[in-house]
Protein backbone atom coordinates (compact mmCIF):
# COMPACT_ATOMS: atom_id res chain seq x y z
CA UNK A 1 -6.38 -27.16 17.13
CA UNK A 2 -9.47 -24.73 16.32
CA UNK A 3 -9.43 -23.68 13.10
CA UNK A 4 -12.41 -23.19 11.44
CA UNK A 5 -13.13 -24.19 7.38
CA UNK A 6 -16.28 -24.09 5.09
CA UNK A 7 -19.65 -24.12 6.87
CA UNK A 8 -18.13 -23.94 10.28
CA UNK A 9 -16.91 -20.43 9.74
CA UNK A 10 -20.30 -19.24 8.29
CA UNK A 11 -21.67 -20.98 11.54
CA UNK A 12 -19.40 -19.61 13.68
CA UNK A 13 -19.86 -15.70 12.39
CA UNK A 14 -23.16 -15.84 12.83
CA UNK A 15 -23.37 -17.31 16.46
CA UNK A 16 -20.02 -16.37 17.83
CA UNK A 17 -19.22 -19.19 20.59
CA UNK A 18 -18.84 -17.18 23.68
CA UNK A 19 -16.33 -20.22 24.96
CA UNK A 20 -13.88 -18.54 22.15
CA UNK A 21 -14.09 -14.80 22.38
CA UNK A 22 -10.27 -14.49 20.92
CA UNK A 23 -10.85 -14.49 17.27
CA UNK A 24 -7.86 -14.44 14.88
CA UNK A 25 -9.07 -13.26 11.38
CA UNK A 26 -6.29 -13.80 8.83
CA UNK A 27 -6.01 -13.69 4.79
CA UNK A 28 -5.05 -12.44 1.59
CA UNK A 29 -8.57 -11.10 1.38
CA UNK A 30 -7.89 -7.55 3.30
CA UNK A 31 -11.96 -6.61 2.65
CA UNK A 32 -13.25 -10.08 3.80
CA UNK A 33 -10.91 -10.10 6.92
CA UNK A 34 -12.18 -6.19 7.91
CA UNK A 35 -15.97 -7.38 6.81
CA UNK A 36 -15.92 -10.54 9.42
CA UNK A 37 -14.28 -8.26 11.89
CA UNK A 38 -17.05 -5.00 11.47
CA UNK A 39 -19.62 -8.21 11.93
CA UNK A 40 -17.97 -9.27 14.87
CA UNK A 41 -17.44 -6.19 16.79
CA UNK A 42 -21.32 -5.09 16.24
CA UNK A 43 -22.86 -8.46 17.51
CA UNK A 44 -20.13 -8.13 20.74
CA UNK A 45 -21.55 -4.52 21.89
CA UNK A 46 -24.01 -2.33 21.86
CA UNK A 47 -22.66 0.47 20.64
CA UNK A 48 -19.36 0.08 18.30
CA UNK A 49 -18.87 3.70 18.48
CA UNK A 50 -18.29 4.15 22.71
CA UNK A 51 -15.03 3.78 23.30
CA UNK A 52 -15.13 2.61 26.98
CA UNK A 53 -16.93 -0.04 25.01
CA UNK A 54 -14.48 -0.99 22.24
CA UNK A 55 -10.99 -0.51 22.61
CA UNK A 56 -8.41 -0.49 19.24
CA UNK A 57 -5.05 -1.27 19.60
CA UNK A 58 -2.14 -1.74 17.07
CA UNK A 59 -0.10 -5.00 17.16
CA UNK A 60 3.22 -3.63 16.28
CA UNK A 61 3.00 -1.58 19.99
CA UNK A 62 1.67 -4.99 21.70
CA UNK A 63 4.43 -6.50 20.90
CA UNK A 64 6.64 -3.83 23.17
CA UNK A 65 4.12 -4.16 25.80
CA UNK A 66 1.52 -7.62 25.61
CA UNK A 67 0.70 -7.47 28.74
CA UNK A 68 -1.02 -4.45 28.01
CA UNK A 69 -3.75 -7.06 25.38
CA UNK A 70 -4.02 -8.67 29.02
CA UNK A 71 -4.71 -5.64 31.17
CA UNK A 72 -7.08 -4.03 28.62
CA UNK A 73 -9.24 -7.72 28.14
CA UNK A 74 -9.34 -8.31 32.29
CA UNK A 75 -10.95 -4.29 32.29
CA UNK A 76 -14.01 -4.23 33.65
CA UNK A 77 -15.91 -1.31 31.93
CA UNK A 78 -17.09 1.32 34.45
CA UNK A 79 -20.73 1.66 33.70
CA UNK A 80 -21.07 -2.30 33.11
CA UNK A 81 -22.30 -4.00 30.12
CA UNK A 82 -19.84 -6.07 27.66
CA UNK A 83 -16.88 -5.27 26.22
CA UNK A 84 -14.62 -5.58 22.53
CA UNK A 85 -10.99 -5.21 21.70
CA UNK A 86 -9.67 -4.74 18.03
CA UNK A 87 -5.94 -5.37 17.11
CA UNK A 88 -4.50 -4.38 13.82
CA UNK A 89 -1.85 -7.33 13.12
CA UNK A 90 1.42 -5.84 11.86
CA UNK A 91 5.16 -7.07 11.52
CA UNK A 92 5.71 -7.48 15.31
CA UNK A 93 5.07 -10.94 17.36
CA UNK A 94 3.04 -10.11 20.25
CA UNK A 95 1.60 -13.87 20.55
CA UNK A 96 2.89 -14.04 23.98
CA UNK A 97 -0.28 -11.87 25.05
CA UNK A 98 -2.69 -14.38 23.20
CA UNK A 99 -0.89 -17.30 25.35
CA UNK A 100 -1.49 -15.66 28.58
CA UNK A 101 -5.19 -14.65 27.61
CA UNK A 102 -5.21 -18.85 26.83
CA UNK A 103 -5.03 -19.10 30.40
CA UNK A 104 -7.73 -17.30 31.72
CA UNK A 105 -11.01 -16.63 32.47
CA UNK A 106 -12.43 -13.87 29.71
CA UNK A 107 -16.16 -13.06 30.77
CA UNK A 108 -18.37 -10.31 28.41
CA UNK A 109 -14.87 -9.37 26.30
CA UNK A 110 -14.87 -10.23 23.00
CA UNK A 111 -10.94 -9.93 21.07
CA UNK A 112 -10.88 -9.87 17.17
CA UNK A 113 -7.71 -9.61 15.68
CA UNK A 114 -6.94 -8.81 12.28
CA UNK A 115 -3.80 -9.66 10.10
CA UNK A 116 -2.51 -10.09 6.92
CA UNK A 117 -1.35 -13.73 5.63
CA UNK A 118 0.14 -16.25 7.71
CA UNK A 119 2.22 -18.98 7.65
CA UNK A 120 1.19 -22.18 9.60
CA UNK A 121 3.82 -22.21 11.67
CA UNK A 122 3.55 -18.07 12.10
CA UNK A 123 3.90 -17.46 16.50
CA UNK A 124 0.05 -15.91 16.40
CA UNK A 125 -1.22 -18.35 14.03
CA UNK A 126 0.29 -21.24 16.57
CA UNK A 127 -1.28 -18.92 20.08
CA UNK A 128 -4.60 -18.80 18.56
CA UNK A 129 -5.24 -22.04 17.20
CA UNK A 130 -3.49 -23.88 20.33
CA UNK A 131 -5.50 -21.40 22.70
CA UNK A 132 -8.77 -23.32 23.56
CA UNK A 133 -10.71 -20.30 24.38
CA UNK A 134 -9.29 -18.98 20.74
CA UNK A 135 -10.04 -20.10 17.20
CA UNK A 136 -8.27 -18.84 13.98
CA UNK A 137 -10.49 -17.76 10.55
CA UNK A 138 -8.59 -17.62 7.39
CA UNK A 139 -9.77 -15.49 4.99
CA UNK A 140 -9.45 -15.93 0.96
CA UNK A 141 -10.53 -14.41 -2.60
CA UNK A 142 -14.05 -15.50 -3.24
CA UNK A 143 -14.57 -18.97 -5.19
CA UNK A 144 -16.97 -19.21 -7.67
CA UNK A 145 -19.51 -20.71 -4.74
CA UNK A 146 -19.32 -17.73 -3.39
CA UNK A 147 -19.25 -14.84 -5.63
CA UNK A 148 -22.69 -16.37 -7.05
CA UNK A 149 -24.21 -16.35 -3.66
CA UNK A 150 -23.04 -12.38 -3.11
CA UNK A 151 -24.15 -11.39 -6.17
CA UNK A 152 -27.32 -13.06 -5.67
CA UNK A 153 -27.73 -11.61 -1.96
CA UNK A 154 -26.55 -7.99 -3.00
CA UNK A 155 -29.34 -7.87 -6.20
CA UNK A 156 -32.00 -9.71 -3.95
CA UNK A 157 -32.59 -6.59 -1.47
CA UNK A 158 -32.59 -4.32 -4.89
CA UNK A 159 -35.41 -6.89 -6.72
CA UNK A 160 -33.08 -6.87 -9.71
CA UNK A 161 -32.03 -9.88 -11.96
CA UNK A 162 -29.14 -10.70 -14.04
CA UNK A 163 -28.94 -11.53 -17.93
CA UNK A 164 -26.46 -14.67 -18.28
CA UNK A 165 -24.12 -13.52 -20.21
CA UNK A 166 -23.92 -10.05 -17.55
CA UNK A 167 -23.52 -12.66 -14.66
CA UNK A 168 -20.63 -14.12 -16.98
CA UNK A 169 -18.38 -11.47 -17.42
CA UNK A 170 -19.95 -9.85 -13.71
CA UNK A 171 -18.45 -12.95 -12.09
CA UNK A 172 -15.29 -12.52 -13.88
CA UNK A 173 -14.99 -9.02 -12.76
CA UNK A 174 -15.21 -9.72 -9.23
CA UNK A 175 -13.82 -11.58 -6.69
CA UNK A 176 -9.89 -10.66 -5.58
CA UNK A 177 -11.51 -8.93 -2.26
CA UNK A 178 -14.41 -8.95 -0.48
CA UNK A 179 -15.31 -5.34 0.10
CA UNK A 180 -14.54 -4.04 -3.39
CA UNK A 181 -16.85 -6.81 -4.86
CA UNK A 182 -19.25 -5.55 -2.79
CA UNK A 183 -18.90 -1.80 -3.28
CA UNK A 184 -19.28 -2.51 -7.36
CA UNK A 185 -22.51 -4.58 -6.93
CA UNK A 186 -23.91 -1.86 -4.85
CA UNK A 187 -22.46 0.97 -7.25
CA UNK A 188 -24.10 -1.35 -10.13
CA UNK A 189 -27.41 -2.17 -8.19
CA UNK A 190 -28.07 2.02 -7.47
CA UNK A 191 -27.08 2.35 -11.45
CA UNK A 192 -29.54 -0.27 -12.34
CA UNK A 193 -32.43 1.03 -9.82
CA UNK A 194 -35.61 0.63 -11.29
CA UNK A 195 -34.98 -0.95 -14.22
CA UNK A 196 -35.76 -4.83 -13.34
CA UNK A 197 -32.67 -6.63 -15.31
CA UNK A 198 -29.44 -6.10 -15.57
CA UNK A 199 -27.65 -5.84 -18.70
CA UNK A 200 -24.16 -6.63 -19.83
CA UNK A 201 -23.94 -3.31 -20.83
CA UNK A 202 -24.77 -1.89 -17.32
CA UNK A 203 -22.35 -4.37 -15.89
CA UNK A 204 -19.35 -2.88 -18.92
CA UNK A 205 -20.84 0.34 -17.84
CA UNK A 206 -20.35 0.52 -14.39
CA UNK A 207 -18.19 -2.02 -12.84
CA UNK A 208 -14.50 -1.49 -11.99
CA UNK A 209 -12.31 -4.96 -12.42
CA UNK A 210 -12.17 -5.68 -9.03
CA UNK A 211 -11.07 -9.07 -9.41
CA UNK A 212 -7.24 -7.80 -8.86
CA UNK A 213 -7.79 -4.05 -7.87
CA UNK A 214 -5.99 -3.46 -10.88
CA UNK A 215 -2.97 -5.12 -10.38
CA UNK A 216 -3.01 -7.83 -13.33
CA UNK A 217 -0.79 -5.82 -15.31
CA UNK A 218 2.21 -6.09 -12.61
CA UNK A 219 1.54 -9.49 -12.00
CA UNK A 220 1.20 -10.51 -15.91
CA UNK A 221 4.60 -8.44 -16.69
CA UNK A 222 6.55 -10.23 -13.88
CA UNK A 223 5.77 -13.90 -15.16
CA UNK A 224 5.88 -12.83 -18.64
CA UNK A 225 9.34 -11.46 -18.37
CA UNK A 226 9.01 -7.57 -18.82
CA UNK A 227 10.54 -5.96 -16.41
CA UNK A 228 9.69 -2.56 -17.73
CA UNK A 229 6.37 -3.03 -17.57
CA UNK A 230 6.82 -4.61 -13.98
CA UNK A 231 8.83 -1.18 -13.16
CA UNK A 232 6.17 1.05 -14.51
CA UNK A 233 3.11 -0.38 -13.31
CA UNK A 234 4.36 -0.95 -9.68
CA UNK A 235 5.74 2.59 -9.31
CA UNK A 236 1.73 3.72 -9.77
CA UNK A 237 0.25 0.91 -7.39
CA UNK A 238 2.85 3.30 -5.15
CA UNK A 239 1.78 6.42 -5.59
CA UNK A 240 -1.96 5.25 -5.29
CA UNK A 241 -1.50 3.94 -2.12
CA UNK A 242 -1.65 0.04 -2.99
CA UNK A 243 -0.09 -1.79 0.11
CA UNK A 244 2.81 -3.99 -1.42
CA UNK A 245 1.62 -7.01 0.38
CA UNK A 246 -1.42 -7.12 -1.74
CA UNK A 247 0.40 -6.91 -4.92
CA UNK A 248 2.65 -10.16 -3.83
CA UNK A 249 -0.76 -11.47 -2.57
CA UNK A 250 -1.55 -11.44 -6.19
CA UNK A 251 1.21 -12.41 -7.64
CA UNK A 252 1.41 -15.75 -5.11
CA UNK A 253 -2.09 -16.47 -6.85
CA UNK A 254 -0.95 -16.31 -10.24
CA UNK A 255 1.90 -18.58 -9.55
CA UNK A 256 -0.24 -21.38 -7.81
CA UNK A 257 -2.52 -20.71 -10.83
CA UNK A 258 0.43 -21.52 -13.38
CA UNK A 259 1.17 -24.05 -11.30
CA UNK A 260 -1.70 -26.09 -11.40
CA UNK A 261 -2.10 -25.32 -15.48
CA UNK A 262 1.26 -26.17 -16.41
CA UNK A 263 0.90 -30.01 -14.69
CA UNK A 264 -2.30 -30.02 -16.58
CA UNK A 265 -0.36 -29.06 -19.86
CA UNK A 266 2.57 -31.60 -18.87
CA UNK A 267 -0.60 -33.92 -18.84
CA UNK A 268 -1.52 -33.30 -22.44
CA UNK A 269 -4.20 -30.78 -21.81
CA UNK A 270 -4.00 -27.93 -24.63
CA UNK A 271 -3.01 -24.54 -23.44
CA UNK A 272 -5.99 -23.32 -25.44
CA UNK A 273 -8.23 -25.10 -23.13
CA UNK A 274 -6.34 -24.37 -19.97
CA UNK A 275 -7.00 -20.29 -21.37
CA UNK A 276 -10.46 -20.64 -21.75
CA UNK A 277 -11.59 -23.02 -18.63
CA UNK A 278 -10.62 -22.45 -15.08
CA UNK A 279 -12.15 -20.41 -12.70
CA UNK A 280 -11.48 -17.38 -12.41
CA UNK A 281 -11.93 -17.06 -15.93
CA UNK A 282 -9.34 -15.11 -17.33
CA UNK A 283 -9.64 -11.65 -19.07
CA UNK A 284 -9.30 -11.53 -22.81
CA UNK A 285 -6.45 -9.02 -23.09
CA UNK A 286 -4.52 -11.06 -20.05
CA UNK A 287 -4.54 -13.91 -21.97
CA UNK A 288 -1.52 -13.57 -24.45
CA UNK A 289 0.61 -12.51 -21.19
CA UNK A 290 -0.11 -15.64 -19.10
CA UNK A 291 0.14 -17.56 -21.97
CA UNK A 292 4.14 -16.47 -22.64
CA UNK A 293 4.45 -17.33 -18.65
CA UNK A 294 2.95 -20.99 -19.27
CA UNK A 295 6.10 -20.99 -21.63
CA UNK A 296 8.29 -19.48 -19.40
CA UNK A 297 8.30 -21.76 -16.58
CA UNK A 298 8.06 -25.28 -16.00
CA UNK A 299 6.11 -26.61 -12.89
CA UNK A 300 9.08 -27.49 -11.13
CA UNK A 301 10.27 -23.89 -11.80
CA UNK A 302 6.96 -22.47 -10.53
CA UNK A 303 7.31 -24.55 -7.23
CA UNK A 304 10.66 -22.14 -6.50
CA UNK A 305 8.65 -19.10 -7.34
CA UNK A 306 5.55 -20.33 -4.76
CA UNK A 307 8.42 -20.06 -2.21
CA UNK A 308 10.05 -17.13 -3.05
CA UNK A 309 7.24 -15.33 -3.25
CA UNK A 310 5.99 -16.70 0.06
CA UNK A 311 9.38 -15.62 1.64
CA UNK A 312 9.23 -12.48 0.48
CA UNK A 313 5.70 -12.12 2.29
CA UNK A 314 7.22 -13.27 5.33
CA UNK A 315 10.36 -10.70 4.92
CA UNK A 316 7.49 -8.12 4.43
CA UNK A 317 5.69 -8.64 7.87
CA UNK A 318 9.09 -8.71 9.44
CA UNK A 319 10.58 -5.56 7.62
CA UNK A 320 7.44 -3.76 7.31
CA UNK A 321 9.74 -0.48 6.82
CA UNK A 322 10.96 -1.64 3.92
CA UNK A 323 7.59 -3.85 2.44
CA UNK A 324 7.54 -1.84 -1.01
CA UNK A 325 11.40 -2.72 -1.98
CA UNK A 326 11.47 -5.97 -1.38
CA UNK A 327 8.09 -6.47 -3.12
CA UNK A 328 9.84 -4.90 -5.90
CA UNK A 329 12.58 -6.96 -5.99
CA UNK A 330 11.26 -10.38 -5.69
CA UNK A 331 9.12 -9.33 -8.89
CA UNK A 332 11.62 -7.95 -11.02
CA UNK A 333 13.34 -11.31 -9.87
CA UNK A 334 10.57 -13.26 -11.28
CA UNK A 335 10.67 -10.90 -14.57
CA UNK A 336 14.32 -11.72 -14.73
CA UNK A 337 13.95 -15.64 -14.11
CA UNK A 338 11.39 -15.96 -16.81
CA UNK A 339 14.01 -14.45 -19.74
CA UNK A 340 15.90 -18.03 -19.04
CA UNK A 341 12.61 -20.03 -20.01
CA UNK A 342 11.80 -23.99 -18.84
């Protein structure tokens, strides 16, 4: 089974194995999944931009026609050189094109596909980390590890620094997905230009919460019971644009968050404590909400809410169609659960 963790995916990125050119990027983290995949396609050709050189194609229309992932990686391009193929992951199984691609020869054709997240035993999951000439990258919100080192790489190439207590509340800004953490240090680096340090008031100044793109207040209203706020709050993440999957993204978070705090509560750890440590750290005004879910819900409890919530994701990739109403109603479910408390 090839799939990568820790150091061997940093490895891997930045000397691609050319024994594995199919390369299955995966993850709640939309921004890191399209990042690795932009880094991928410009270190396969020479010019991302020529189509005869890179080819996109959309999942959901593989899976009516795979052999067509076959046909397109076996192309030999006409005026030579090597070759790239992006694929957009959506609801439909086209793994039976990865399989058949397992059994052959792939020379100067690279294959990145993206998708959203997967379950272990999901049918591309399986192809690409079966597949010997495949390997499978998952890709998840920032730890703490690594937020310091992007923060620290994005000031670097400005030759800024950062107070202590900016890098404190910058850290807990950040970190929910890739690409908008990096768009606000480079939106706060251009503010900061010139000036040598950065303050915590540059950081209150200029930075967006991009820790949940804004969707704490959804999350927060679902686990502490109100649905109205659930109702409100998810009808704008609509009209903006959010994609659904993100919100329940978030929301499977918080629950594996509560999770792990309520055992350490059963434990005889104060809730106080389980507030104020933790990583990420938790937002001032979020912190009355999650504390009325730690009251709300019991571990056990939580456990049935880890797999709803991961069902629902599943029903979402299926049903892409209908992705925004049954987001909707496994939240308002949770809203509804957490009115019966334990």
């Amino acid at each position: 089974m090839v799939a990568l963790r820790g150091k061997e995916i940093d490895s891997f990125l930045a000397r691609p194995d050319a024994g594995r050119p199919i390369i299955l990027l995966y993850g709640p983290d939309t921004g890191l999944v399209r990042e690795r995949a932009d880094a991928l396609m410009a270190s396969a050709v020479d010019d991302p931009n020529d189509p005869f050189s890179l080819v996109r194609l959309d999942g959901d229309e593989l899976a009516a026609e795979p052999s067509r992932l076959v046909d397109e990686a076996m192309t030999v391009p006409l005026f030579g050189g090597r070759r790239a193929i992006r694929v957009r992951a959506g609801s439909r199984n086209f793994a039976g094109g990865v399989d058949t691609l397992a059994e052959m020869p792939l020379k100067d054709c690279r294959i990145v596909i993206e998708a959203g997240e997967l379950r272990p035993e999901s049918p591309l999951r399986k192809a690409c980390e079966r597949a010997k000439n495949a390997v499978a990258i998952g890709c998840y919100p920032d730890t703490e590890r690594d937020l310091a080192k992007l923060i620290d790489d994005e000031l670097r190439v400005s030759n800024l620094r950062l107070a202590p207590d900016a890098r404190a509340v910058l850290m807990s800004l950040l970190g929910g997905d890739r690409q908008a953490s990096r768009n606000e240090l480079r939106k706060l680096a251009l503010f900061a230009h010139g000036k040598g340090e950065i303050t915590l008031d540059d950081v209150m100044t200029v930075v967006s919460d991009a820790s949940e793109l804004k969707l704490d207040p959804i999350v927060d209203g679902a686990f502490a019971g109100n649905a109205a706020l659930v109702e409100s709050e998810f009808a704008k993440a609509m009209v903006a644009g959010t994609y659904p999957g993100v919100i329940i993204s978030a929301a499977q978070r918080q629950a594996a968050w509560l999770h792990k705090s309520a055992l350490a509560i059963a434990e005889g750890t104060p809730v106080s404590s389980v507030l104020e440590g933790g990583f990420p750290r938790l937002h001032f005004s979020r912190k009355g909400a999650v504390e009325i879910a730690l009251r709300n819900f019991s571990a056990p409890r939580l456990v049935a809410i880890i797999d709803q919530l991961a069902t629902a994701a599943l029903d979402m990739r299926k049903q892409a169609s209908l992705a925004a109403v049954i987001a909707h109603r496994a939240l308002l479910s949770i809203a509804a659960n957490a009115k019966r408390r334990g």
